[in-house]
C-alpha atoms as a PDB file:
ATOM      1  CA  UNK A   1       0.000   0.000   0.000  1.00  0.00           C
ATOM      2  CA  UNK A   2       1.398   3.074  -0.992  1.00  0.00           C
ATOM      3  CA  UNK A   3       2.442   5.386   2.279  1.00  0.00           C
ATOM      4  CA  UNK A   4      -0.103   8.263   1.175  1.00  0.00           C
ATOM      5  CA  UNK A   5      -2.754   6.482   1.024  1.00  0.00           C
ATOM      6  CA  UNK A   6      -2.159   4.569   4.250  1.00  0.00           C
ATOM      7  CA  UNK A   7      -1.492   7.826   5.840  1.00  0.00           C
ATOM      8  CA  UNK A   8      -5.347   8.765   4.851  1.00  0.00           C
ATOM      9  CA  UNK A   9      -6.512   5.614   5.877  1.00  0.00           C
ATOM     10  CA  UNK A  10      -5.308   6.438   9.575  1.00  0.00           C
ATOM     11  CA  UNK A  11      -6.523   9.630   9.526  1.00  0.00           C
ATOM     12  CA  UNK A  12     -10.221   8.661   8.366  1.00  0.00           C
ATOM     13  CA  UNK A  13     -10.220   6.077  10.824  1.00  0.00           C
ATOM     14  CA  UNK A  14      -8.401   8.612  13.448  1.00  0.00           C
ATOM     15  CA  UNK A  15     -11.412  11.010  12.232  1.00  0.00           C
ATOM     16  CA  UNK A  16     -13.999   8.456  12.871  1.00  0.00           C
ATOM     17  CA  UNK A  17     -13.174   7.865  16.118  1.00  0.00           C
ATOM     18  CA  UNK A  18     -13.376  11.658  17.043  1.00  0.00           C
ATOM     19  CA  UNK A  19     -16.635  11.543  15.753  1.00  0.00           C
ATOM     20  CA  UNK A  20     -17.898   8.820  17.851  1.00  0.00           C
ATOM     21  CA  UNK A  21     -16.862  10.855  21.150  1.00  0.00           C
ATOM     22  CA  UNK A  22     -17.939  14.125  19.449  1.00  0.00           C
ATOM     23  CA  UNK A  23     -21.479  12.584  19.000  1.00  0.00           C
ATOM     24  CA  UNK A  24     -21.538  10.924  22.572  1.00  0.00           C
ATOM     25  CA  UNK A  25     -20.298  14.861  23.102  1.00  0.00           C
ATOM     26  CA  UNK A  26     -22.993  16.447  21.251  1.00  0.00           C
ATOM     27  CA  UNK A  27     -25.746  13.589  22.564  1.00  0.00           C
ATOM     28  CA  UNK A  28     -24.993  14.821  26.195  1.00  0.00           C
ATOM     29  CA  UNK A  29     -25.041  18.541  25.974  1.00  0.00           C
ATOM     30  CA  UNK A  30     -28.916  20.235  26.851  1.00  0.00           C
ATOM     31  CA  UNK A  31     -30.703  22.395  24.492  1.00  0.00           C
ATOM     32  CA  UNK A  32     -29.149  25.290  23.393  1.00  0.00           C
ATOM     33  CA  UNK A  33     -25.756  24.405  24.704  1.00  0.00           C
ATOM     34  CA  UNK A  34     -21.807  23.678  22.735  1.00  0.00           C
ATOM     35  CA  UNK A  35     -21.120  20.900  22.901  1.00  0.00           C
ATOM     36  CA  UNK A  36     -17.193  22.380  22.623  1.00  0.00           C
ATOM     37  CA  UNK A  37     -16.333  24.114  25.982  1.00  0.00           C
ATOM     38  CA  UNK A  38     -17.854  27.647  26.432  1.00  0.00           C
ATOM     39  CA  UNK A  39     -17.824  27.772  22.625  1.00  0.00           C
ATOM     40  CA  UNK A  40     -20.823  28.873  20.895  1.00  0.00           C
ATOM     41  CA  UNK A  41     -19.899  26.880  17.071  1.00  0.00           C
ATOM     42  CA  UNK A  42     -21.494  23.781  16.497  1.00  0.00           C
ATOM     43  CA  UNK A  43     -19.631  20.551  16.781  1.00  0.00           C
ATOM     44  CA  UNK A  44     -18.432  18.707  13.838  1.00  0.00           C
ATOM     45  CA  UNK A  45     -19.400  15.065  13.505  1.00  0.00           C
ATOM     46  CA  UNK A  46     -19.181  12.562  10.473  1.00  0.00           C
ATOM     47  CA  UNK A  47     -17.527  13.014   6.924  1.00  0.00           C
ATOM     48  CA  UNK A  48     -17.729  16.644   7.908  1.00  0.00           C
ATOM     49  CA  UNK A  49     -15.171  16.156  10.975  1.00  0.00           C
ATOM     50  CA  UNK A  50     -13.274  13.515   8.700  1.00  0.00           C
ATOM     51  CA  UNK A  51     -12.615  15.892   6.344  1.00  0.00           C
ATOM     52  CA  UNK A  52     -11.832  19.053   8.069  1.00  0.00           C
ATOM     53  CA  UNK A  53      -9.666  16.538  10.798  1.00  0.00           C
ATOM     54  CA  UNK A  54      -7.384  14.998   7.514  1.00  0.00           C
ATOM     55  CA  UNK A  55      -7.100  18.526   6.248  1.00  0.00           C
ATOM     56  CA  UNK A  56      -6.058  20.487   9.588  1.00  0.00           C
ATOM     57  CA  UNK A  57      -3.636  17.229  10.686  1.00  0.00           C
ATOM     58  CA  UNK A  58      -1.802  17.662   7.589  1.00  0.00           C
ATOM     59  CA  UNK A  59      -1.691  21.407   7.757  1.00  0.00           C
ATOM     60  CA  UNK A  60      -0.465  21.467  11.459  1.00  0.00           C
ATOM     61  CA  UNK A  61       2.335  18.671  10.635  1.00  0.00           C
ATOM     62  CA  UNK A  62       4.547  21.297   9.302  1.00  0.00           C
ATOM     63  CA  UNK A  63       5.059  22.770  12.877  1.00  0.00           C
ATOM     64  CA  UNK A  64       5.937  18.970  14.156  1.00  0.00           C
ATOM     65  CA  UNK A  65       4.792  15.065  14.037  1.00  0.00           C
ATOM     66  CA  UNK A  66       2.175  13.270  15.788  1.00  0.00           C
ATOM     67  CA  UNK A  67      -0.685  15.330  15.581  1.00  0.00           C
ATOM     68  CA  UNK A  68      -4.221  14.632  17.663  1.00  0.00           C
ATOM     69  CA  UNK A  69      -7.132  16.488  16.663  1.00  0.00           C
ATOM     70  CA  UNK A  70      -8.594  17.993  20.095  1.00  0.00           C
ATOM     71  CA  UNK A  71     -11.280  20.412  18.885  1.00  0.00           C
ATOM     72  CA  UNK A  72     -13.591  20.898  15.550  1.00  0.00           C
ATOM     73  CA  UNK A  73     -16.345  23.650  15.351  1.00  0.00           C
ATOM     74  CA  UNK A  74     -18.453  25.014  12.268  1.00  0.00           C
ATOM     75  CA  UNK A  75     -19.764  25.694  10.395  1.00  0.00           C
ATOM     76  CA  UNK A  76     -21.674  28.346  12.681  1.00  0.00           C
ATOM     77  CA  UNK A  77     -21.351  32.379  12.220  1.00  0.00           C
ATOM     78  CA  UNK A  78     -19.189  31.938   9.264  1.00  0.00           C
ATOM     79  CA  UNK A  79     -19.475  29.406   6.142  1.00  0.00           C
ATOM     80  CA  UNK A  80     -16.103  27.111   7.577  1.00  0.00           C
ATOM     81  CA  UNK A  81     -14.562  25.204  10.056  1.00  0.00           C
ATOM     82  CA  UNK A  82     -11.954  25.639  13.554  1.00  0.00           C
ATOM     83  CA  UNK A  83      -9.979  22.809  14.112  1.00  0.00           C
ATOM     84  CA  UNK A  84      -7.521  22.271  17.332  1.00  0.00           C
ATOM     85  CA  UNK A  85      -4.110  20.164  16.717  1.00  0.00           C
ATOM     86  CA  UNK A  86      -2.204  19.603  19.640  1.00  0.00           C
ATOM     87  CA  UNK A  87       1.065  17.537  18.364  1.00  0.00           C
ATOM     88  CA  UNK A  88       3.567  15.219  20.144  1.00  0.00           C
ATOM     89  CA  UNK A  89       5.344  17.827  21.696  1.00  0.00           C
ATOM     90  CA  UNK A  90       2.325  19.556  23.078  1.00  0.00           C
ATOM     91  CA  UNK A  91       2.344  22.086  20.835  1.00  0.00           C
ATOM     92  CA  UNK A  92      -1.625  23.530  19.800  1.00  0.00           C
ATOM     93  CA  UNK A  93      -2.089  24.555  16.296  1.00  0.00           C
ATOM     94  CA  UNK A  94      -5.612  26.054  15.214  1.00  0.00           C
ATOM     95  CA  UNK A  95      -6.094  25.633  11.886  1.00  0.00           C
ATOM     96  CA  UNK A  96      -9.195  27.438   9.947  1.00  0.00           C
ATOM     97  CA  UNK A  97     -10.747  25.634   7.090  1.00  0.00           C
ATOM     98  CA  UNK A  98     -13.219  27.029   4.202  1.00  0.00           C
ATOM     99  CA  UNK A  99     -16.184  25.545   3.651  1.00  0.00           C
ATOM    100  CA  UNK A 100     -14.599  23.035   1.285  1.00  0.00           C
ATOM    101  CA  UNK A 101     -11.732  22.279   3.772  1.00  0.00           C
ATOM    102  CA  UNK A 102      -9.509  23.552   2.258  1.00  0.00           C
ATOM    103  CA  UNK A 103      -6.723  25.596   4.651  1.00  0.00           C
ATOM    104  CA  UNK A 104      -7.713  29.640   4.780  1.00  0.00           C
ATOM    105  CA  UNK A 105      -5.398  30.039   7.875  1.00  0.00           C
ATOM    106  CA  UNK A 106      -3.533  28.771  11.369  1.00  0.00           C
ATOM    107  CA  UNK A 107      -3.975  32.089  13.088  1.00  0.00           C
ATOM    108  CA  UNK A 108      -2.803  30.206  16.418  1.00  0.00           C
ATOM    109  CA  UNK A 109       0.458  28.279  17.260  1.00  0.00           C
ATOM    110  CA  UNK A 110       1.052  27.906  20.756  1.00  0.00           C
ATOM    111  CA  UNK A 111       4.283  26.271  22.178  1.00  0.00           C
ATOM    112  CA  UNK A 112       4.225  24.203  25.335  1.00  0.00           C
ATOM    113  CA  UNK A 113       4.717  26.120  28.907  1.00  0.00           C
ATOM    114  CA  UNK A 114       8.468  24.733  29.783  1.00  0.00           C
END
């Protein structure tokens, strides 16, 4: 199997493993409420968070290996998505996503506290 393709295969099934917690998530926040922490943006479940998670753990992987997606929001106020990477090291990389996933911005990297 060729390495990029295996590489998306782990990151769909990474993906759809986020989305069972983000549904069991989703499932136990009340009406009206996040069910991200003290977030108002919807949380992203399904293809949607397979998608936007392969596209944001690629993006991040410039700043460092091992990424886990933490966090996935939108679409809510505006058309796209947030996505949270926090990587081996600790580091957290948002990365913002278009409606089509594609990467419009990582207007957040944040190194570990030492």
């Amino acid at each position: 199997m060729h390495t990029t393709t295996r590489k998306l295969l782990v990151a769909v099934a990474f993906a759809a493993a986020v989305a069972a917690g983000a549904g069991v998530a989703a499932a136990a926040a009340g009406p009206g409420e996040s069910a991200g922490p003290g977030d108002d943006e919807p949380a992203v479940a399904g293809d949607a968070l397979a998608r936007a998670s392969a596209a944001a753990l690629q993006a991040a992987g410039r700043y460092g290996p091992g990424g886990t997606v933490t966090e996935a929001e939108g679409p809510g106020e505006h058309p796209g998505y947030e996505v949270e990477v926090t990587l081996a090291d600790g580091t957290e990389v948002e990365v913002d996503l278009d409606a089509s996933f594609a990467v419009v911005g990582i207007p957040e990297v944040e190194a570990p506290d030492d």
